[in-house]
Protein backbone atom coordinates (compact mmCIF):
# COMPACT_ATOMS: atom_id res chain seq x y z
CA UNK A 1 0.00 0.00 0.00
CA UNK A 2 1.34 3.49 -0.86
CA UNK A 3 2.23 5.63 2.54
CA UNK A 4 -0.25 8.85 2.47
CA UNK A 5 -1.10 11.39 4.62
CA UNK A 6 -4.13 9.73 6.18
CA UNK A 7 -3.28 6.30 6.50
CA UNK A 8 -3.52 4.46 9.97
CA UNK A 9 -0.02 3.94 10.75
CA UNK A 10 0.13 0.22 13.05
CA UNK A 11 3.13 -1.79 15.13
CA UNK A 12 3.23 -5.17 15.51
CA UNK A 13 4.96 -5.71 18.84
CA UNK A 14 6.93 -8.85 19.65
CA UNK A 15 6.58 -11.31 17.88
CA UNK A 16 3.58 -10.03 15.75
CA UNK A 17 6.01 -8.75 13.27
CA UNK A 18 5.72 -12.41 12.08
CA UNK A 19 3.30 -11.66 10.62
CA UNK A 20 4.72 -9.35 8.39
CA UNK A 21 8.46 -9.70 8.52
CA UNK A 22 9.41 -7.06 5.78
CA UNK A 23 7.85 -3.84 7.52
CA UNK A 24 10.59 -3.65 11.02
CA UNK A 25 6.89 -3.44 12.63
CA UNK A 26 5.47 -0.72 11.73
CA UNK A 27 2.85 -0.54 8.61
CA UNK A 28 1.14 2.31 6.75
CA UNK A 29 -2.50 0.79 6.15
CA UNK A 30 -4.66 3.27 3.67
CA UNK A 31 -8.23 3.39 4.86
CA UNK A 32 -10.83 5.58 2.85
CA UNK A 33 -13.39 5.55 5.71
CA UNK A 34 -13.73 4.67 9.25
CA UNK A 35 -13.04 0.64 10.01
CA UNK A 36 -13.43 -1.81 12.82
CA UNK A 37 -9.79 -2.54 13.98
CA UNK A 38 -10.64 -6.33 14.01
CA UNK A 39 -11.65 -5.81 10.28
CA UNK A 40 -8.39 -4.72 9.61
CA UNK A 41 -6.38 -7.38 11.18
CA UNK A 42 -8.24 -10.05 9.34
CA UNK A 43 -7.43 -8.94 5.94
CA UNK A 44 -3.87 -8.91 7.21
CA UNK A 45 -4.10 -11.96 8.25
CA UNK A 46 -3.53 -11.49 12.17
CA UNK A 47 -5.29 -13.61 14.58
CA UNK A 48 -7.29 -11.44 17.14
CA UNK A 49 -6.15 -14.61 19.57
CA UNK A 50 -2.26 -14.02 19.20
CA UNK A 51 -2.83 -10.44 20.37
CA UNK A 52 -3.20 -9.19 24.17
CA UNK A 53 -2.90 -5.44 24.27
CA UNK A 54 -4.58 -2.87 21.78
CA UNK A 55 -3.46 0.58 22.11
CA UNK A 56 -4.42 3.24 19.92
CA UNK A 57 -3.89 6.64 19.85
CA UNK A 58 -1.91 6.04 23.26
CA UNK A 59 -4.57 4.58 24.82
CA UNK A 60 -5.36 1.11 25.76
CA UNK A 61 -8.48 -0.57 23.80
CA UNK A 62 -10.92 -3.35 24.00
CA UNK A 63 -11.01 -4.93 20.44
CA UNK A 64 -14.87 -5.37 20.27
CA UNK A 65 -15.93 -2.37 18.25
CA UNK A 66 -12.95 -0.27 17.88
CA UNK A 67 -12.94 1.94 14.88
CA UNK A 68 -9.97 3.20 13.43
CA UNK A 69 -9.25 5.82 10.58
CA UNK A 70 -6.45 7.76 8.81
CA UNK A 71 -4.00 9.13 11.05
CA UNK A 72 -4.97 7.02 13.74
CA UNK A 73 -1.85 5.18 15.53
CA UNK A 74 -2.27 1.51 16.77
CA UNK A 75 0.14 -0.22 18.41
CA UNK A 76 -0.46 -4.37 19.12
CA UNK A 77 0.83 -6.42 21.43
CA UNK A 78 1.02 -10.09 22.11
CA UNK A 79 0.79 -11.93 25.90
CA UNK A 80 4.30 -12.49 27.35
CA UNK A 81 5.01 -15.07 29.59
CA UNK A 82 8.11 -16.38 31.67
CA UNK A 83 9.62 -15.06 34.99
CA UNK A 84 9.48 -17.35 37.67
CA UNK A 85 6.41 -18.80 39.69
């Protein structure tokens, strides 16, 4: 997609840039009008599952009927685990 003025810019945290390994985690997604953010990620091809924190704008999200538009900034994150119990 060509980088615009009013496209959505979103980062894949952690391991989410799997899921598109060219773009150092950060893509420039064109939208013409206002989209669900879960819309979105399924034409990317990113499992809502593999993803634990939605922030956008600076703000922390619940997926469910987040919209998103140009200029908007989203930022995903998957769970991480380890430490000790």
């Amino acid at each position: 997609m060509i980088s615009g003025l009013f496209d959505m810019r979103l980062y894949l945290g952690g391991y989410l840039d799997f899921y598109n390994p060219e773009s150092g985690g950060w893509l420039e997604i064109e939208l013409d009008q206002p989209t669900k953010l879960s819309e979105v990620l399924e034409k990317l091809g990113i499992p809502l599952g593999d993803v634990q924190l939605f922030v956008l704008n600076g703000d922390l999200v619940e997926i469910g009927e987040t919209m998103v538009s140009g200029q908007d900034e989203v930022k995903l994150f998957p769970a991480v685990g380890g430490g000790q119990e």
